[in-house]
C-alpha atoms as a PDB file:
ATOM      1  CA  UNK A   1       0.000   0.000   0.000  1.00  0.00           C
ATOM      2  CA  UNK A   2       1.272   3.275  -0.524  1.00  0.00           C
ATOM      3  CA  UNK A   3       1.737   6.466   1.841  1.00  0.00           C
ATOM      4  CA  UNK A   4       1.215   9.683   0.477  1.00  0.00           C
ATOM      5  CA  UNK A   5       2.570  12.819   2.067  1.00  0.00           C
ATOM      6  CA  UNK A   6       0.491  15.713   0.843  1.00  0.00           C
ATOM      7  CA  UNK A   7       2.670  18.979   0.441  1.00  0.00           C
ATOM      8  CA  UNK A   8       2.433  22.460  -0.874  1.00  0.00           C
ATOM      9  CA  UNK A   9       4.887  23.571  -3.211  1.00  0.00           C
ATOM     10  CA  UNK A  10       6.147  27.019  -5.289  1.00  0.00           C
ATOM     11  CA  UNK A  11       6.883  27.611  -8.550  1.00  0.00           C
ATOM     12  CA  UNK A  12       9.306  30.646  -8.971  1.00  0.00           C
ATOM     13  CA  UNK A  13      10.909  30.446 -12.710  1.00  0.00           C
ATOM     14  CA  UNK A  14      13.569  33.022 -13.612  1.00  0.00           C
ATOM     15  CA  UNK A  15      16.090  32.861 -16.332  1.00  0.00           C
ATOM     16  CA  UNK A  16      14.588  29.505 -17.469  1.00  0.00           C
ATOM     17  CA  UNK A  17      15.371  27.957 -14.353  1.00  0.00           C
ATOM     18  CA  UNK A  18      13.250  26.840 -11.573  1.00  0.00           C
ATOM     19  CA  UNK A  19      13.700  27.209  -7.952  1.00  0.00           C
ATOM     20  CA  UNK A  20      14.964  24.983  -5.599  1.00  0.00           C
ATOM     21  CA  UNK A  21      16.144  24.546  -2.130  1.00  0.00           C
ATOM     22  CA  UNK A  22      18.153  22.313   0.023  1.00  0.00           C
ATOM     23  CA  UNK A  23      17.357  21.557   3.602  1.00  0.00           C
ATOM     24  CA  UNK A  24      20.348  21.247   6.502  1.00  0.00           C
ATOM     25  CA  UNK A  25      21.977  18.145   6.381  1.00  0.00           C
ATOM     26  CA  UNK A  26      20.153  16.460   3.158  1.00  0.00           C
ATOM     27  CA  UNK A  27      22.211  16.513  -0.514  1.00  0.00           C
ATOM     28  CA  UNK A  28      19.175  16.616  -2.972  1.00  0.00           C
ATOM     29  CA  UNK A  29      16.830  19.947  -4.044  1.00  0.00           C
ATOM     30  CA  UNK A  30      13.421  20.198  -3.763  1.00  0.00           C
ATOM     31  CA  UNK A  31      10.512  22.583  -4.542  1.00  0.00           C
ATOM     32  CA  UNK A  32       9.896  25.529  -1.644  1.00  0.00           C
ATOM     33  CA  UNK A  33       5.890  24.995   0.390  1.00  0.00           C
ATOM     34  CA  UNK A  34       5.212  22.141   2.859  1.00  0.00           C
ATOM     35  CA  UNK A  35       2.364  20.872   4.237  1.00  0.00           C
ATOM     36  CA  UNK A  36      -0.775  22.631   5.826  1.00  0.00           C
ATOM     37  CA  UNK A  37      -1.384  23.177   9.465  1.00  0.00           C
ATOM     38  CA  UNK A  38      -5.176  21.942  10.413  1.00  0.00           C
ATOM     39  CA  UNK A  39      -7.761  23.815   8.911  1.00  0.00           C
ATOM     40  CA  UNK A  40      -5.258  26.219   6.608  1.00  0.00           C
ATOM     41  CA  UNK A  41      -6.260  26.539   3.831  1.00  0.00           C
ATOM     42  CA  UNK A  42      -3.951  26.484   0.578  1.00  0.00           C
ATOM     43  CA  UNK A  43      -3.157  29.843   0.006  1.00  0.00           C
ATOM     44  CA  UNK A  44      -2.350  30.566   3.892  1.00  0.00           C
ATOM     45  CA  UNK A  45      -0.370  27.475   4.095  1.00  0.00           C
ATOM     46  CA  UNK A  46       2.015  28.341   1.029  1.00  0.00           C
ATOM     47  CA  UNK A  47       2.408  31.875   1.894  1.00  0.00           C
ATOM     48  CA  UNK A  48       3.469  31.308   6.067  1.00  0.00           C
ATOM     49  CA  UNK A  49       5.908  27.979   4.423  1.00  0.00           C
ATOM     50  CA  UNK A  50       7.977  30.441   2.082  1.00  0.00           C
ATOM     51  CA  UNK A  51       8.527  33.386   4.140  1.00  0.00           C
ATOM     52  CA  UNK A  52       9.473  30.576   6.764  1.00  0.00           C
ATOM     53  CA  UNK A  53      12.191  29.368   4.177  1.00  0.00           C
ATOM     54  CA  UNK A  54      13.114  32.003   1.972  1.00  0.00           C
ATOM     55  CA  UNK A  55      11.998  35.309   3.555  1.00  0.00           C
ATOM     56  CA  UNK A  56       9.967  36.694   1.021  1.00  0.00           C
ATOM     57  CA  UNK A  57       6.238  37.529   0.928  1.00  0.00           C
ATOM     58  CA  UNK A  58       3.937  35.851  -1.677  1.00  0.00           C
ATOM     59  CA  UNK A  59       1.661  38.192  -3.550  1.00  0.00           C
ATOM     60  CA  UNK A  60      -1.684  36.092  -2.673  1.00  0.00           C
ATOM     61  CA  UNK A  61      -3.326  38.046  -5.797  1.00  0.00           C
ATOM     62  CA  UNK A  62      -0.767  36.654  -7.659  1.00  0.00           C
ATOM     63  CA  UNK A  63      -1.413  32.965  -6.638  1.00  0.00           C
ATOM     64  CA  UNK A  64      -1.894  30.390  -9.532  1.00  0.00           C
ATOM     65  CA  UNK A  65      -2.561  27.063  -9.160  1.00  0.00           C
ATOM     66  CA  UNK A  66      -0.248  25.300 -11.899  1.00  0.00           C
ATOM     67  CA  UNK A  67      -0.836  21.347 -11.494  1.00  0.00           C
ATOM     68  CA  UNK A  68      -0.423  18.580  -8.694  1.00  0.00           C
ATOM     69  CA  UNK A  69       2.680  15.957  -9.090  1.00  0.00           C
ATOM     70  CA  UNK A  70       3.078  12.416  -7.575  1.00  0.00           C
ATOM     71  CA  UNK A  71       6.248  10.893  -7.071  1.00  0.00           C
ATOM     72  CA  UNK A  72       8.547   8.941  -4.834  1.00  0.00           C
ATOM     73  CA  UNK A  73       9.616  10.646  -1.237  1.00  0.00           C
ATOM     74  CA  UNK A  74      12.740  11.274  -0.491  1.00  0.00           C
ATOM     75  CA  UNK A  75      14.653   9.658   2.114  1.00  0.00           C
ATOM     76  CA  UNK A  76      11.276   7.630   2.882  1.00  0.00           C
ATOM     77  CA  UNK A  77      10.864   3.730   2.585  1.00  0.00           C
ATOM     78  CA  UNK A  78      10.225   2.331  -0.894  1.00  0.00           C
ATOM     79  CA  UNK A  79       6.496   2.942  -1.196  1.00  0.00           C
ATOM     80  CA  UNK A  80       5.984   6.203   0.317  1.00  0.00           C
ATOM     81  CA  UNK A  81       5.346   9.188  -2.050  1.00  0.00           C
ATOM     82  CA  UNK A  82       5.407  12.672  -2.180  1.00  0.00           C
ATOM     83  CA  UNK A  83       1.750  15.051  -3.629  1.00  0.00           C
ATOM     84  CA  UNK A  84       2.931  17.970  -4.433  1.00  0.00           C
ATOM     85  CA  UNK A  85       0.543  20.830  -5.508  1.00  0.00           C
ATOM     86  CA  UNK A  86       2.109  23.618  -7.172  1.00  0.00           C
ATOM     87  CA  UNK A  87       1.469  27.202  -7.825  1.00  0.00           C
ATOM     88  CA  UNK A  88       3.240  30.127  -9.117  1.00  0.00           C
ATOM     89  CA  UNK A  89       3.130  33.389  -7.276  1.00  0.00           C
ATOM     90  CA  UNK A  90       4.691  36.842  -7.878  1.00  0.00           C
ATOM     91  CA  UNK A  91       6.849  37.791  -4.513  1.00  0.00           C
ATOM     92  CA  UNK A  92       8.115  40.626  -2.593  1.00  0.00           C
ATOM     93  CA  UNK A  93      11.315  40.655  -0.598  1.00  0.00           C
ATOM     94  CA  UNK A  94      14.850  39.424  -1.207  1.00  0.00           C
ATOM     95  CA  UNK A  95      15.084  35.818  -1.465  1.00  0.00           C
ATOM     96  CA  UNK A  96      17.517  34.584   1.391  1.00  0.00           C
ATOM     97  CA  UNK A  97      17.665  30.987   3.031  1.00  0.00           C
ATOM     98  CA  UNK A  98      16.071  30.702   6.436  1.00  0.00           C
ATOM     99  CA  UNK A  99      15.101  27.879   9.018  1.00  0.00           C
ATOM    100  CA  UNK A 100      15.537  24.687   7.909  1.00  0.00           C
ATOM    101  CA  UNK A 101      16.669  25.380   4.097  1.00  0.00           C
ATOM    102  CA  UNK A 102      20.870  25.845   3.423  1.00  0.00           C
ATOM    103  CA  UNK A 103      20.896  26.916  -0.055  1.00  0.00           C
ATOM    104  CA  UNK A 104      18.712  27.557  -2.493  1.00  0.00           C
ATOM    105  CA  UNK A 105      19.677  27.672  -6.551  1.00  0.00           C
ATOM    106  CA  UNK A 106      17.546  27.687  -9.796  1.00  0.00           C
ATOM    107  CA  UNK A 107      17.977  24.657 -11.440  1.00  0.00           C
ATOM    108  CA  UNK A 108      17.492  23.121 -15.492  1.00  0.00           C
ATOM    109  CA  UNK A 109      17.305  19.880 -16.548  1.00  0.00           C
ATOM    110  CA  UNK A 110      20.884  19.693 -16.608  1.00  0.00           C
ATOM    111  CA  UNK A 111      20.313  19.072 -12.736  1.00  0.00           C
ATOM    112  CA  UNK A 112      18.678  15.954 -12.319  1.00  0.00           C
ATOM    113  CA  UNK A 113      21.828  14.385  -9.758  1.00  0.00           C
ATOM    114  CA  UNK A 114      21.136  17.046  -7.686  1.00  0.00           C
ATOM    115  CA  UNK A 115      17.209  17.358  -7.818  1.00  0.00           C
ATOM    116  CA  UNK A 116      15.096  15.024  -5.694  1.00  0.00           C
ATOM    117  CA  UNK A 117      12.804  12.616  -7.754  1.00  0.00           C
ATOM    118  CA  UNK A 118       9.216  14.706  -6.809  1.00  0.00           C
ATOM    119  CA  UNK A 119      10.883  17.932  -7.865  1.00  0.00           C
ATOM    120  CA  UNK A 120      12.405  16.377 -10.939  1.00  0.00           C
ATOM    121  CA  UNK A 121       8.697  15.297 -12.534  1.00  0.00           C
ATOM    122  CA  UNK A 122       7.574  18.816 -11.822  1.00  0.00           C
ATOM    123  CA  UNK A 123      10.963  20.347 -13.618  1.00  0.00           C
ATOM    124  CA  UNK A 124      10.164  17.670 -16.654  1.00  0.00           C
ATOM    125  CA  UNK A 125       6.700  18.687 -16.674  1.00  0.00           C
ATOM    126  CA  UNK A 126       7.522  22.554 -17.289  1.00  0.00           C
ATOM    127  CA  UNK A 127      10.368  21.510 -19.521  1.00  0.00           C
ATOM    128  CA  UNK A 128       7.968  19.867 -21.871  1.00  0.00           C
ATOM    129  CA  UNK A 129       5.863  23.026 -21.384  1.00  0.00           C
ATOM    130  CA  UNK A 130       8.794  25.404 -22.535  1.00  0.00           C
ATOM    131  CA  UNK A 131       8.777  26.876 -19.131  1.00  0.00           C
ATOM    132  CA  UNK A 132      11.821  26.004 -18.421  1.00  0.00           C
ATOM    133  CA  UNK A 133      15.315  25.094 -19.673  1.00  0.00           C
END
C-alpha cells in the first residue's frame, strides 16, 4: 500500500530555471511549500511555508494554481510518495535561506543528480511546457 505525504509547493521560474532549495543536512533539491497546518487553507499554508524558508512575501493576488505531481519521497521507505501541488506566485522581498533550508539555486534539466525525484517530474513537466530550460 502506498503512503502519500500531501505537500504544498512554489513555482518561482527566472532565467529559465526553476527554484529549488536544500534543507540542513540532506544533498538533494526540492521545490519551496510544505504541508498545511489543520484547517489552513492552501493559500495561507504556502504563503506562512515560504517566508518561513526564503523570507519573502507571496503576492496572494498573484497565486496560480499550476498542477499537482506524484512521485517517490525522499529519504522515505520504498512505497511512500510525495503530492505535491504547485502554484506560481509573484513575490516581494529578497530571497535569502532561512530555518531549515541551506541553499537555495535555480535549477534546469541539466540538474537531475542534484534534484530530488518529486521535484524532478515537476521540472520535466515545465520543460515539456517550454517553461523552463
Amino acid at each position: 500500500m502506498t503512503k502519500l505525504i500531501d505537500k504544498l509547493a512554489w513555482l518561482s521560474i527566472q532565467d529559465g530555471k526553476l527554484l529549488a532549495v536544500r534543507s540542513k543536512g540532506k544533498s538533494l533539491f526540492y521545490l519551496p511549500g510544505g504541508k498545511r497546518e489543520a484547517g489552513e487553507s492552501d493559500e495561507a499554508a504556502l504563503i506562512r511555508e515560504i517566508k518561513e524558508e526564503l523570507s519573502v512575501e507571496l503576492r496572494s493576488d498573484s497565486l496560480r494554481y499550476a498542477g499537482t505531481f506524484t512521485g517517490p519521497a525522499d529519504g522515505k521507505a520504498e512505497g511512500v510518495e510525495v503530492q505535491l501541488t504547485c502554484y506560481f506566485a509573484d513575490f516581494e522581498g529578497e530571497l535569502a535561506p532561512d530555518a531549515e533550508i541551506e541553499e537555495l539555486q535555480f535549477l534546469s534539466t541539466a540538474d537531475e543528480a542534484i534534484t530530488s525525484k518529486a521535484a524532478w517530474i515537476v521540472l520535466e513537466s515545465l520543460h515539456q511546457a517550454q517553461q523552463v530550460k
